[in-house]
Protein backbone atom coordinates (compact mmCIF):
# COMPACT_ATOMS: atom_id res chain seq x y z
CA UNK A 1 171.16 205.91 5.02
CA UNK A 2 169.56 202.52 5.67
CA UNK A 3 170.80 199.10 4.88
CA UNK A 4 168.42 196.75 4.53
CA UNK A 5 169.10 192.98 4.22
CA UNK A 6 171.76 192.93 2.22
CA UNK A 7 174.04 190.50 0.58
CA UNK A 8 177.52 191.61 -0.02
CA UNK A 9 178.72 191.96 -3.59
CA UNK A 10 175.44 190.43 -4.93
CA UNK A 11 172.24 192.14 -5.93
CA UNK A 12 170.26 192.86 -3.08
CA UNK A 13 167.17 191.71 -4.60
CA UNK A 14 164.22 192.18 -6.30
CA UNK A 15 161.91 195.31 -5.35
CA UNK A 16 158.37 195.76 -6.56
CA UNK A 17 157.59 199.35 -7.55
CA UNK A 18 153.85 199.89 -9.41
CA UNK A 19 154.52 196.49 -11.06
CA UNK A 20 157.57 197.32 -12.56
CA UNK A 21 160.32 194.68 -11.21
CA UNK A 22 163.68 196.87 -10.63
CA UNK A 23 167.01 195.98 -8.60
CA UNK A 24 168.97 197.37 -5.66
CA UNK A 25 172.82 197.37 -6.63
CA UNK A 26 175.28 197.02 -3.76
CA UNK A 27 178.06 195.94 -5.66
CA UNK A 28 179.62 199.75 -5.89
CA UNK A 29 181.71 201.00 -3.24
CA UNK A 30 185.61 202.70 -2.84
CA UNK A 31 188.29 200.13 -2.58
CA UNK A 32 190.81 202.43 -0.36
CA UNK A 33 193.51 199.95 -1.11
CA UNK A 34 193.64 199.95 -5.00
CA UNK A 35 192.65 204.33 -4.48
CA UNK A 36 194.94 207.21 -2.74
CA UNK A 37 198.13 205.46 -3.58
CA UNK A 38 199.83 202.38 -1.93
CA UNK A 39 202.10 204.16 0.25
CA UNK A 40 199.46 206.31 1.58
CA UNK A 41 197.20 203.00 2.21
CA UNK A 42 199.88 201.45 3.89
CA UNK A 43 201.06 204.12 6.10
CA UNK A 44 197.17 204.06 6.94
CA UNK A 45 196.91 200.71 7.82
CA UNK A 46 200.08 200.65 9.70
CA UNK A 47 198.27 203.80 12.20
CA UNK A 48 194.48 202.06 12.23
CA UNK A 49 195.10 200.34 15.68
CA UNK A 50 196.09 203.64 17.03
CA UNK A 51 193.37 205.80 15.42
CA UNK A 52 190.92 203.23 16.25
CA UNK A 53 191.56 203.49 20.01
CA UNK A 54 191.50 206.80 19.69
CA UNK A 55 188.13 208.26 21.18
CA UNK A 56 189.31 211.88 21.68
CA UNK A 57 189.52 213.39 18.43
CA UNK A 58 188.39 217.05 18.07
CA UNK A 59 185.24 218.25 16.41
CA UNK A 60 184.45 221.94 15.22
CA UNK A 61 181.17 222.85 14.79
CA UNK A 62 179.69 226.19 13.85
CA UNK A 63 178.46 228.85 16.56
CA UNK A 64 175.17 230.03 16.61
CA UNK A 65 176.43 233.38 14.37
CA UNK A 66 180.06 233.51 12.17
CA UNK A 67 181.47 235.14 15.20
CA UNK A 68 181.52 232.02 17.46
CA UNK A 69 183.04 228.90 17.06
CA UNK A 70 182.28 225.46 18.96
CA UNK A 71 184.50 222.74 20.23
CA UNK A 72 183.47 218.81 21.13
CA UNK A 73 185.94 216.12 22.45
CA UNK A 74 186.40 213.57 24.98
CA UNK A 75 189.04 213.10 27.45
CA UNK A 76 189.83 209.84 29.47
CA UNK A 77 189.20 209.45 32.94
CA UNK A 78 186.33 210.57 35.34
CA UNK A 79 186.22 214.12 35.83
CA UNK A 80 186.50 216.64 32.35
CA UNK A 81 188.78 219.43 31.38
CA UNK A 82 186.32 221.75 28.86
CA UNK A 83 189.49 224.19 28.22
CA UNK A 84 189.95 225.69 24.67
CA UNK A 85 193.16 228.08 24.19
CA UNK A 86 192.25 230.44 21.28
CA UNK A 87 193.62 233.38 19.73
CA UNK A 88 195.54 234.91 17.05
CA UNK A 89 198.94 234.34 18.61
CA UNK A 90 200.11 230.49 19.20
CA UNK A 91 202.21 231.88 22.06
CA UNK A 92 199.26 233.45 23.74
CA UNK A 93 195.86 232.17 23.50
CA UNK A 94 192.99 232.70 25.90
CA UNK A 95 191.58 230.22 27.53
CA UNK A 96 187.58 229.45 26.97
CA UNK A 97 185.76 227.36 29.67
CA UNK A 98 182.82 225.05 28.52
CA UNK A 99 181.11 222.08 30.07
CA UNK A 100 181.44 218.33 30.55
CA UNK A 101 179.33 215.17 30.85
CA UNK A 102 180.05 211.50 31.40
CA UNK A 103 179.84 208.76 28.33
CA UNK A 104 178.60 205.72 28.79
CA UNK A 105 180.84 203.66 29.25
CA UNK A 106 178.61 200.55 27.22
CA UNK A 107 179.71 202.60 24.31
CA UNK A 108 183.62 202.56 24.77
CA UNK A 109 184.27 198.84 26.02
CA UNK A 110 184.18 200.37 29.47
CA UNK A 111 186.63 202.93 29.43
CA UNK A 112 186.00 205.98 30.96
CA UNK A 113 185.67 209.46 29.26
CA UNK A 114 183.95 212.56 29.58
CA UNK A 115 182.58 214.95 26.80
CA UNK A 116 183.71 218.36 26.78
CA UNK A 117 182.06 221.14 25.24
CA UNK A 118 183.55 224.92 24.66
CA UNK A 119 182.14 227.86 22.84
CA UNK A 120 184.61 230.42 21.60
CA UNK A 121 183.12 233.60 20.60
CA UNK A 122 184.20 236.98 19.17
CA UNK A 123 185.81 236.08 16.03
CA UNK A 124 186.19 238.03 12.99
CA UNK A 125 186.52 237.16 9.26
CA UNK A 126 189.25 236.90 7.19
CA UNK A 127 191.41 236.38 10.27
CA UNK A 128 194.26 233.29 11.41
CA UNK A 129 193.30 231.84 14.84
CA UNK A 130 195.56 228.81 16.39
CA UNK A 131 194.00 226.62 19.43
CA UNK A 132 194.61 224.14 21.51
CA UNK A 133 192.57 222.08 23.78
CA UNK A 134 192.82 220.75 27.28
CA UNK A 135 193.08 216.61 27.24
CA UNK A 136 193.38 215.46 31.01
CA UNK A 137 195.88 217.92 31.20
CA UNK A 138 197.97 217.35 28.36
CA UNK A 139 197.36 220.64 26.64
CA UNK A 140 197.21 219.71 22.60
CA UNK A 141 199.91 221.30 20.20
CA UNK A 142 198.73 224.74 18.89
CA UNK A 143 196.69 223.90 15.32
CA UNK A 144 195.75 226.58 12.83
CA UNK A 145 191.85 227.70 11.88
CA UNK A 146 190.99 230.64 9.77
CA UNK A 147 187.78 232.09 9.32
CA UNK A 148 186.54 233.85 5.73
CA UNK A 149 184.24 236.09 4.74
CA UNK A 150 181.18 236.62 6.69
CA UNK A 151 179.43 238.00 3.17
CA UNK A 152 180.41 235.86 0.83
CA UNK A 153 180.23 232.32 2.29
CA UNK A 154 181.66 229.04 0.97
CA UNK A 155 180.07 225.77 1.86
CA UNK A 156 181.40 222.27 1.59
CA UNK A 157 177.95 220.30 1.65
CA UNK A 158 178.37 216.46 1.78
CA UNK A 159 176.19 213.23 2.52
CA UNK A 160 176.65 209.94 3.80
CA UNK A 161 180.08 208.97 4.69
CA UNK A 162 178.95 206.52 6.82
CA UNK A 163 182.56 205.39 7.56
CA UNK A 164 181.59 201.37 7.91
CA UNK A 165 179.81 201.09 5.69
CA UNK A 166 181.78 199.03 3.24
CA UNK A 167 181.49 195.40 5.33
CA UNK A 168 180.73 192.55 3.33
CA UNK A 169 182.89 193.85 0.77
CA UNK A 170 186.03 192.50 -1.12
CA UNK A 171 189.22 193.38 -0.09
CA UNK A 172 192.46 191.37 -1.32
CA UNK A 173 191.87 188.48 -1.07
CA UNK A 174 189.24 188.42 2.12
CA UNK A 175 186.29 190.67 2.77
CA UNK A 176 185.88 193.72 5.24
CA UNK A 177 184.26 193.43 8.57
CA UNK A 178 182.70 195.62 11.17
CA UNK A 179 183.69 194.09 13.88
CA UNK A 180 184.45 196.33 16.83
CA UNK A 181 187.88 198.41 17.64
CA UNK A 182 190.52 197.60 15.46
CA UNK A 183 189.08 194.93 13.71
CA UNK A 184 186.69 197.14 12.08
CA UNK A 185 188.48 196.84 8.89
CA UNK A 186 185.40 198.56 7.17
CA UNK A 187 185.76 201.56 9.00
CA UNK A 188 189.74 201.34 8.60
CA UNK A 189 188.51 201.24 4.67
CA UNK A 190 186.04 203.79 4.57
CA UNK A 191 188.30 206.55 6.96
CA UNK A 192 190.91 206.26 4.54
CA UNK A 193 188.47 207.39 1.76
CA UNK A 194 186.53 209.74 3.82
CA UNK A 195 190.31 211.34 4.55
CA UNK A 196 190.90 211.29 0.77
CA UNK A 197 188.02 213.25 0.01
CA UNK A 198 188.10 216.24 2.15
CA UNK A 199 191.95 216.53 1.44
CA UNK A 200 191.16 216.87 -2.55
CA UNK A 201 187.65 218.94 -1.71
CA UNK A 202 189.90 221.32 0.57
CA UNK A 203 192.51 221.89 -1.91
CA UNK A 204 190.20 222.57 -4.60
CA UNK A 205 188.61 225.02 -2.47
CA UNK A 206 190.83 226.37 0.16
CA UNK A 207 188.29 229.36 1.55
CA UNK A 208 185.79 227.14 2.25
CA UNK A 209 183.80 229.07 5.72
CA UNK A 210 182.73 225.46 6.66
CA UNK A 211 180.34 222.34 5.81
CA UNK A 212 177.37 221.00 5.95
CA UNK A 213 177.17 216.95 6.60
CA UNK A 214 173.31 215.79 5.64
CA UNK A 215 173.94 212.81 7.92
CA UNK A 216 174.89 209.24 8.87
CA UNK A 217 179.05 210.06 9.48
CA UNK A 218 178.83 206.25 10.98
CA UNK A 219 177.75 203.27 10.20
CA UNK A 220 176.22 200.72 13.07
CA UNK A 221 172.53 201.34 14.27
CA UNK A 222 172.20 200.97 17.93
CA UNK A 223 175.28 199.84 18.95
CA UNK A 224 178.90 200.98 19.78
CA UNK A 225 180.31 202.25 17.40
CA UNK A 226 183.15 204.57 18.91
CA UNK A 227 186.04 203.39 16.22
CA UNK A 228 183.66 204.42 13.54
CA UNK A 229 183.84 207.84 14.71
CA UNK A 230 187.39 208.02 15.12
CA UNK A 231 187.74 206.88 12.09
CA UNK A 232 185.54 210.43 10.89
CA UNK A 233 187.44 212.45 13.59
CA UNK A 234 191.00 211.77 12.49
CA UNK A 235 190.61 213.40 8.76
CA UNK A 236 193.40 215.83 9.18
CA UNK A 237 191.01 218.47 7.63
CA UNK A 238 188.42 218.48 10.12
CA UNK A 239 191.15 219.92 12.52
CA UNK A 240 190.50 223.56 10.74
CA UNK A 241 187.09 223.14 9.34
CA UNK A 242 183.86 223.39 11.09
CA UNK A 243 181.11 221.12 10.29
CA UNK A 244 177.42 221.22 10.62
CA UNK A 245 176.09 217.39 11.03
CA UNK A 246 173.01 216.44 10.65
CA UNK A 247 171.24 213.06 12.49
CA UNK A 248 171.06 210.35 9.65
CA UNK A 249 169.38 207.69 11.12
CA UNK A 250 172.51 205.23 11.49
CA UNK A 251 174.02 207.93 14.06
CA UNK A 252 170.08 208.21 15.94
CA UNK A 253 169.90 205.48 18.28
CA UNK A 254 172.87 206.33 20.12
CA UNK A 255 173.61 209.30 22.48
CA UNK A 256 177.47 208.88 21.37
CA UNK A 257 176.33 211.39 17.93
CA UNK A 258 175.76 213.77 21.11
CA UNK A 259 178.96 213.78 22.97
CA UNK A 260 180.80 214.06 19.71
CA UNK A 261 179.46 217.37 18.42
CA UNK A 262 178.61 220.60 19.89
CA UNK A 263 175.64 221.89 17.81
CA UNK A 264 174.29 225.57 18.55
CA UNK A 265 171.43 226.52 19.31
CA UNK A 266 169.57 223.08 20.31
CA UNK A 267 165.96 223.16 20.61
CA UNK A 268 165.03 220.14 22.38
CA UNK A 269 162.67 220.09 19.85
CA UNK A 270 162.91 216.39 16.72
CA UNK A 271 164.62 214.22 19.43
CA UNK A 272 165.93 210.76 19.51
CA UNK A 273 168.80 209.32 21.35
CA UNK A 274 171.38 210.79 19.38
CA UNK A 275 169.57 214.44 20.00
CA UNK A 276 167.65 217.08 17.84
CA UNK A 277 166.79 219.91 15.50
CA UNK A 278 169.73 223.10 16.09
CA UNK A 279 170.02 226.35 13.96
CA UNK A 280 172.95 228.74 13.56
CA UNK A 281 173.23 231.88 11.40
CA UNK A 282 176.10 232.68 9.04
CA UNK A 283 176.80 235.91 7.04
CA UNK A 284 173.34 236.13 5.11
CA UNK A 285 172.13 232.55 5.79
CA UNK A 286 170.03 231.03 8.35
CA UNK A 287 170.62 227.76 8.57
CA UNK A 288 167.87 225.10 9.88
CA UNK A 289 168.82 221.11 10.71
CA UNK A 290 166.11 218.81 11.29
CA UNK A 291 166.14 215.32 12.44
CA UNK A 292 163.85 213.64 10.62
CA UNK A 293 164.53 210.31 12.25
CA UNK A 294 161.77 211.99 14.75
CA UNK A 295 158.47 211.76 12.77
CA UNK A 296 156.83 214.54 14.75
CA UNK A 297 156.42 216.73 11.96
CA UNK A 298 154.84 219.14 14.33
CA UNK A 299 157.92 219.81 16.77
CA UNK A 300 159.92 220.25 13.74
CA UNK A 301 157.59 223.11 12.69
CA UNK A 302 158.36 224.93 16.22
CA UNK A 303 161.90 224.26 15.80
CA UNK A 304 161.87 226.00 12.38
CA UNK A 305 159.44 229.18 14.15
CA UNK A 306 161.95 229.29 16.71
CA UNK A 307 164.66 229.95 14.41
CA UNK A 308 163.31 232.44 12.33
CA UNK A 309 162.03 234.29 15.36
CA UNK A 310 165.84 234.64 16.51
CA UNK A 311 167.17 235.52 12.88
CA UNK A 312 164.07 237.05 11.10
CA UNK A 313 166.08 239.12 8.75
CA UNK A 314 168.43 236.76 6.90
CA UNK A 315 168.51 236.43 3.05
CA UNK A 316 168.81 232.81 3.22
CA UNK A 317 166.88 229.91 5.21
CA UNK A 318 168.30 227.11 4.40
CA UNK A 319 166.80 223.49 6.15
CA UNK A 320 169.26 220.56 6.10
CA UNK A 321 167.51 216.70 6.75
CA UNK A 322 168.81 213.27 6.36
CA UNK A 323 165.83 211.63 4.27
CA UNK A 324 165.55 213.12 1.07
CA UNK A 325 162.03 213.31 -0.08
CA UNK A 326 162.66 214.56 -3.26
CA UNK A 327 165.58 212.39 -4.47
CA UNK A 328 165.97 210.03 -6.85
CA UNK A 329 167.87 206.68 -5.81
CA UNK A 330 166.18 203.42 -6.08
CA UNK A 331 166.25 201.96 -2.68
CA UNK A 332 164.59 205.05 -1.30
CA UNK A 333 163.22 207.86 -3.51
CA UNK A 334 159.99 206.02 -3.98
CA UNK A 335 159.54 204.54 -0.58
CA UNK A 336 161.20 205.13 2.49
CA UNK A 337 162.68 208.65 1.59
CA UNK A 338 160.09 210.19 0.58
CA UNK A 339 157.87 209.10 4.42
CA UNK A 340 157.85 212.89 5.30
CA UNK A 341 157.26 214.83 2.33
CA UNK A 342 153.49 214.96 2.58
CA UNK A 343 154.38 216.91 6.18
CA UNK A 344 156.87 218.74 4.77
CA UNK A 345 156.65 220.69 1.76
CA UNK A 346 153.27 222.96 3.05
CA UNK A 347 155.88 223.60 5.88
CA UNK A 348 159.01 224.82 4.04
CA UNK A 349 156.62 226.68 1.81
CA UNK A 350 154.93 228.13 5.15
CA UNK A 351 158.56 229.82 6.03
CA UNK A 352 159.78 230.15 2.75
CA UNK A 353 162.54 227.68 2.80
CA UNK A 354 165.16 228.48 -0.13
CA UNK A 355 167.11 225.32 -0.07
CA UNK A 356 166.41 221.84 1.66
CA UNK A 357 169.80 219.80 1.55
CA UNK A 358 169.53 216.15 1.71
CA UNK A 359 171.23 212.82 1.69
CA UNK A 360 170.65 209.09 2.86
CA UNK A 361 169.96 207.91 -1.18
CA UNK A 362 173.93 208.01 -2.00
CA UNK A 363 172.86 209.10 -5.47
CA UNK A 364 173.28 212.84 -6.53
CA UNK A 365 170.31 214.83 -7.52
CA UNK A 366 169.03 218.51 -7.93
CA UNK A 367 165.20 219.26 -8.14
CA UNK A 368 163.34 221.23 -10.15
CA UNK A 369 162.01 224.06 -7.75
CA UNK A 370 159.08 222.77 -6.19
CA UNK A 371 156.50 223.87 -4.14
CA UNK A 372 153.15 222.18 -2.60
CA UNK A 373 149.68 221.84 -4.44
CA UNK A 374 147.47 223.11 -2.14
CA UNK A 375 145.49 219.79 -1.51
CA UNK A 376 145.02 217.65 1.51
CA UNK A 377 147.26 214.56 2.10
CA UNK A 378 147.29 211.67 4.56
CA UNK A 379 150.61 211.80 7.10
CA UNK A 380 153.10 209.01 7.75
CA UNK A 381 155.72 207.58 9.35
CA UNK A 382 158.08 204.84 10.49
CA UNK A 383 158.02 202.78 13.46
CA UNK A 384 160.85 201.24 15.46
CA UNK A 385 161.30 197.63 14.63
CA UNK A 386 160.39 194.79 17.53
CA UNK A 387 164.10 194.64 19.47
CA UNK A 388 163.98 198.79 19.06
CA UNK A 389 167.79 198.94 17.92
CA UNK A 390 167.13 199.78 14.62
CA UNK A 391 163.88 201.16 12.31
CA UNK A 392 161.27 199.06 10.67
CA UNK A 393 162.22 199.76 7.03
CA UNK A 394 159.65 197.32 5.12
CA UNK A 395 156.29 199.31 6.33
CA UNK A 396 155.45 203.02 6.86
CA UNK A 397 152.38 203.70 8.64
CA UNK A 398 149.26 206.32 8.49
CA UNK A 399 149.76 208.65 11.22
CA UNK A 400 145.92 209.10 11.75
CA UNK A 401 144.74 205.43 10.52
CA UNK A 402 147.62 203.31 11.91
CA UNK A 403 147.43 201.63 8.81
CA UNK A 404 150.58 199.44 8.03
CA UNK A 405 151.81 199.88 4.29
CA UNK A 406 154.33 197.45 3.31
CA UNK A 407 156.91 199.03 1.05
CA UNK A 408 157.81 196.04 -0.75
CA UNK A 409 154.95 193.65 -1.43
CA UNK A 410 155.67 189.83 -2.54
CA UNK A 411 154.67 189.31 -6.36
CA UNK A 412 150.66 188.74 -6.68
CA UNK A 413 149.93 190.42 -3.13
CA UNK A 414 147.11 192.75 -4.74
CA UNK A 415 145.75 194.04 -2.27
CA UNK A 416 149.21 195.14 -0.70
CA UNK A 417 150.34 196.51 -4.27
CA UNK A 418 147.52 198.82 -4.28
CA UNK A 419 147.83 200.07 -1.12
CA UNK A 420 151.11 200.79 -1.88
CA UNK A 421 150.42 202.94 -5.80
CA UNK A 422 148.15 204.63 -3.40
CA UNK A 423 151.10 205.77 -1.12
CA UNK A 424 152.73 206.80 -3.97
CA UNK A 425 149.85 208.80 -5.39
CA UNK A 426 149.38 210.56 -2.01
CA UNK A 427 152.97 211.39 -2.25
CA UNK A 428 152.74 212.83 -5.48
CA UNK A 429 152.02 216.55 -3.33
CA UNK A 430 154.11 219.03 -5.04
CA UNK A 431 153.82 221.36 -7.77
CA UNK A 432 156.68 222.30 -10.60
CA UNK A 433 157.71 225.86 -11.00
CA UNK A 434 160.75 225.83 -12.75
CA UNK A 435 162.65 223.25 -15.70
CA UNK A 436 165.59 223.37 -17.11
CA UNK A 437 167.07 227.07 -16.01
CA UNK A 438 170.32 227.13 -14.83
CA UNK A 439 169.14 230.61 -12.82
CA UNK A 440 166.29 231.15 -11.79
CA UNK A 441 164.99 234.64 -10.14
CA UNK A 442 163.38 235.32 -7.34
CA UNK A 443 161.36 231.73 -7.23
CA UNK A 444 158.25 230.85 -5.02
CA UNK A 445 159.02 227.44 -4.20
CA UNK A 446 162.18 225.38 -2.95
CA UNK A 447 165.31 223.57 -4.56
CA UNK A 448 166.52 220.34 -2.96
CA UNK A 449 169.32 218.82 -3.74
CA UNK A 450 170.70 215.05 -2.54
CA UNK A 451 174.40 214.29 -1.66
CA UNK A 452 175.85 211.30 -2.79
CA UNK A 453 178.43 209.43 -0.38
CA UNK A 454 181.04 211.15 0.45
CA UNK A 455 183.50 208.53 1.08
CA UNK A 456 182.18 205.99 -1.66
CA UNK A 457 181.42 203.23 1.18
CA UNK A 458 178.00 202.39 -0.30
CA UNK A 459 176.54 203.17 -3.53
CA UNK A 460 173.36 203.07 -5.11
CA UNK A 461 171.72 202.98 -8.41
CA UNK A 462 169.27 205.49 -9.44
CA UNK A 463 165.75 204.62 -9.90
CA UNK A 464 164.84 203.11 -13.92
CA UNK A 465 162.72 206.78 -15.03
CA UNK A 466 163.77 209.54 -13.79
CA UNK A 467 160.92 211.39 -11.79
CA UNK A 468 159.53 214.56 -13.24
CA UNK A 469 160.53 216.61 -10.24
CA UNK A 470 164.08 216.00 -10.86
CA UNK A 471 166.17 218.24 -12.72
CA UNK A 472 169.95 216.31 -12.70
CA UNK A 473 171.04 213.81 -11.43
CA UNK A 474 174.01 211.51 -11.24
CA UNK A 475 175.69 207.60 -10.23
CA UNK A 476 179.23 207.70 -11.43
CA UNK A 477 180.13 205.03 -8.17
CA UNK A 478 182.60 208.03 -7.39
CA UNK A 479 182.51 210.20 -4.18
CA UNK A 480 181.56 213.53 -4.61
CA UNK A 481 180.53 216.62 -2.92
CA UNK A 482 179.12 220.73 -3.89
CA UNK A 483 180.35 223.63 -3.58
CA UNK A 484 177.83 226.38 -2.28
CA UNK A 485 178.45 230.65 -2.96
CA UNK A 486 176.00 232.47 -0.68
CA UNK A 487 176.23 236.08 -1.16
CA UNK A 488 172.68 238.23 -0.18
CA UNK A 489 171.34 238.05 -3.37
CA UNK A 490 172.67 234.54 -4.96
CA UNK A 491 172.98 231.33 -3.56
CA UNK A 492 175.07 229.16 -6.08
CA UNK A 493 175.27 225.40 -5.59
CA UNK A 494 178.13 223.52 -8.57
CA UNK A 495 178.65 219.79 -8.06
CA UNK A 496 181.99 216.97 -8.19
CA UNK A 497 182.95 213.96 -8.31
CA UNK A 498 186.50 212.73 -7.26
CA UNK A 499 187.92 210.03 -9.82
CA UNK A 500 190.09 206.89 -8.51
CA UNK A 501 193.13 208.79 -9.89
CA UNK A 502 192.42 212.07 -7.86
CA UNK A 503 191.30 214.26 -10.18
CA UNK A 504 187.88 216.79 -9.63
CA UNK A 505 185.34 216.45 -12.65
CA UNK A 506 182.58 218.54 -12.49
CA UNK A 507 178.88 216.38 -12.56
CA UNK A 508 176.61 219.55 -12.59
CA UNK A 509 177.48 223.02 -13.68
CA UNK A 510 176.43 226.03 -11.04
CA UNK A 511 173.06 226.17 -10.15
CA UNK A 512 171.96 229.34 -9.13
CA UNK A 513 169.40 231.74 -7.25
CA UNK A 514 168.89 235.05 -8.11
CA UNK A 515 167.40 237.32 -5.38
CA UNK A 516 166.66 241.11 -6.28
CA UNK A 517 165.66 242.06 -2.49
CA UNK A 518 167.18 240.84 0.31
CA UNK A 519 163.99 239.70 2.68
């Protein structure tokens, strides 16, 4: 998610919201060093140089069905070596050739790597695989992977760790920095935590198939940012679980998002620097990730049509985006989050979208089920700022008028207050079909949910009343993450929060949806 001007461990200021004065709270984040346990912490600390250096982590990414598997990584020097050994013996795996390009080398202090990319395909469920990968010839030590059931799938879905996100904030007796490599003590802070939280999501659910990330896994906007990454890389249990990233728009400006992971299926369709929408299926999901950092609602639209066309039959669509435009955070739910959801919502209820999972407000929130009301609605969208490393985050604009709409206007501007309620009013383009069910059968519209941050680098508060569309929702200044069942007939979605002492508390009970026909 965003970060707008921000002063570290103060309130970020005053916003004006239909004349109601309210506050952004940036004081809440994770402290790695007083959470996870000192010798843990330390033992971290002691390793950050190294992992921070450390460009060629491995990612795992779905396939574009539950039978294939994808592979991203870099090696150093000029030429690539896109080898994955893979099998069910760690004494004899089969080698899988991919493809390579060259990273810019602005990016990595002006080393030199290359990208690799490998597909392995032909796996089957409930079945032990080892690999190993090919690193300028230093073949990597055989690691485990196991896939689950192709039927009954378990998804870890998470938003926002945004590893680097914590700078500005206290730490002993000084204050963490982003500064770049090992200095990024920010990134050295939020790893730890990100690290923490998969290990305690992974052992509370061990046959999980794989996740879903709803974006921004790093922190700087338009610059280098390759220790931030490492820093996501290097959580020991992304070397066995696959995970489906989405673009938040603090990993857009970049092409390094790109070399990093191997998404299936790209369209070419929703791009910016750091790439586009993708699609995979798995077991009785289709699964749909947009990157709404591209306001061409349009492309998005073909990138949706193109997936069903490939994967018509599936019980499940299920559309991930970054920008949650039915959340319920302060600093976004009511202005910037919400910039595509006039576009939007006729769309998913065009292709009969089951689920949209969202992030960027680092609150937690489930919806009512929703669908649109039928009436016309003005478009919008935001605009790059002047230096173009970074979006303008103070206006959105009318797609057909041009008309500039500043999101927070100074106390007494009338004229910019009112066009402002009238934003909101436009925005208010959805209709309610469900409250208050815990399962719900066979509904027209859509559920969206919002992650909060996974890694507890940035927190924020939820906005004063709680909108009518929303049917939970949560600020507990505690990572957290869901838990998603997806069977043919129910998708099941139960929510958690980690506390500082490692325990799992449950912050929503199961959600679910009830299908009597598969489609």
């Amino acid at each position: 998610m965003k970060r707008k001007s921000v002063v570290s461990c103060i309130l970020a200021g005053s916003l004006i919201l239909g004349g109601t004065q309210v506050w952004a709270a940036t004081l809440h984040y994770n402290d790695s060093s007083l959470t996870g346990g000192a010798e843990a912490w330390n033992q971290w600390t002691t390793q950050w140089d190294s992992v921070a250096n450390d460009y060629t982590y491995v990612s795992l990414t779905p396939g574009g069905a539950a039978s294939e598997l994808n592979f991203a990584w870099y090696n150093e020097g000029s030429e690539g070596t896109p080898v994955v050994y893979f099998g069910t013996d760690p004494n004899n795996l089969q080698a899988y050739n991919g493809t390579y390009d060259h990273v810019d080398s602005s990016l990595t202090n002006g080393r030199i790597f290359c990208n690799n990319y490998v597909t392995v395909t032909g796996l089957q469920e409930n079945t032990t695989y080892y690999y190993s990968v090919n690193k300028s010839g230093v073949i990597t030590a055989p690691q485990e992977y196991r896939t689950g059931s192709f039927s009954n799938v378990n998804i870890l879905y998470f938003g926002d760790p945004q590893v680097g996100a914590s700078t500005g904030q206290p730490q002993g007796e000084g204050e963490l920095t982003n500064d770049s490599g090992a200095a990024n003590t920010a990134a050295r802070n939020d790893g730890f935590a990100w690290d923490r939280t998969l290990d305690i999501a992974l052992a509370q659910n061990p046959n999980v198939n794989f996740a879903i990330s709803a974006g921004d896994q790093v922190n700087k906007t338009g610059q280098a940012k390759e220790e931030e990454y490492a820093a996501y890389l290097s959580a020991s249990g992304l070397r066995s679980l696959p995970v489906a990233t989405t673009i938040g728009n603090h990993d857009s400006l970049n092409p390094d998002y790109s070399y990093h992971f191997n998404n299936p299926n790209p369209t070419g369709l929703g791009m910016t620097q750091a790439g586009g929408d993708y699609y995979y299926s798995y077991g009785p999901g289709l699964f749909i990730v947009l990157n709404t950092n591209n306001y061409n609602v349009a492309e998005h639209e073909q990138a949706i049509q193109k997936a069903i066309e490939n994967f018509p039959d599936t019980a499940w669509r299920i559309v991930t985006i970054h920008q949650d435009i039915y959340g319920s955070g302060l600093d976004h739910s009511d202005t910037d989050g919400m910039i595509l959801r006039t576009q939007l919502t006729p769309i998913f209820d065009k292709y009969d979208i089951d689920v949209v999972l969202q992030g960027h407000d680092h609150t937690y929130s489930r919806s009512k089920i929703l669908y649109g009301d039928g009436q016309t609605h003005n478009s919008y969208e935001f605009r790059l700022n002047e230096a173009g490393d970074d979006y303008d985050w103070d206006n959105a604009y009318n797609v057909a008028t041009g008309e500039q709409i500043g999101l927070y206007p100074e106390e007494g501007d009338a004229a910019g207050q009112a066009a402002l309620d009238a934003f909101a009013q436009d925005n208010h383009c959805y209709t309610i079909e469900s409250a208050g069910e815990m399962t719900v059968t066979d509904p027209q519209g859509t559920l969206y949910m919002t992650a909060n941050s996974a890694s507890g680098s940035k927190y924020y508060e939820l906005i004063s009343a709680q909108q009518d569309y929303i049917a939970n929702r949560s600020q507990n200044w505690l990572p957290s993450y869901s838990i998603i069942n997806l069977t043919a007939n129910d998708f099941k979605i139960t929510t958690y929060q980690i506390t500082d002492s490692g325990s799992v508390e449950t912050i929503d009970n199961t959600f679910t949806i009830h299908k009597t026909a598969v489609r």
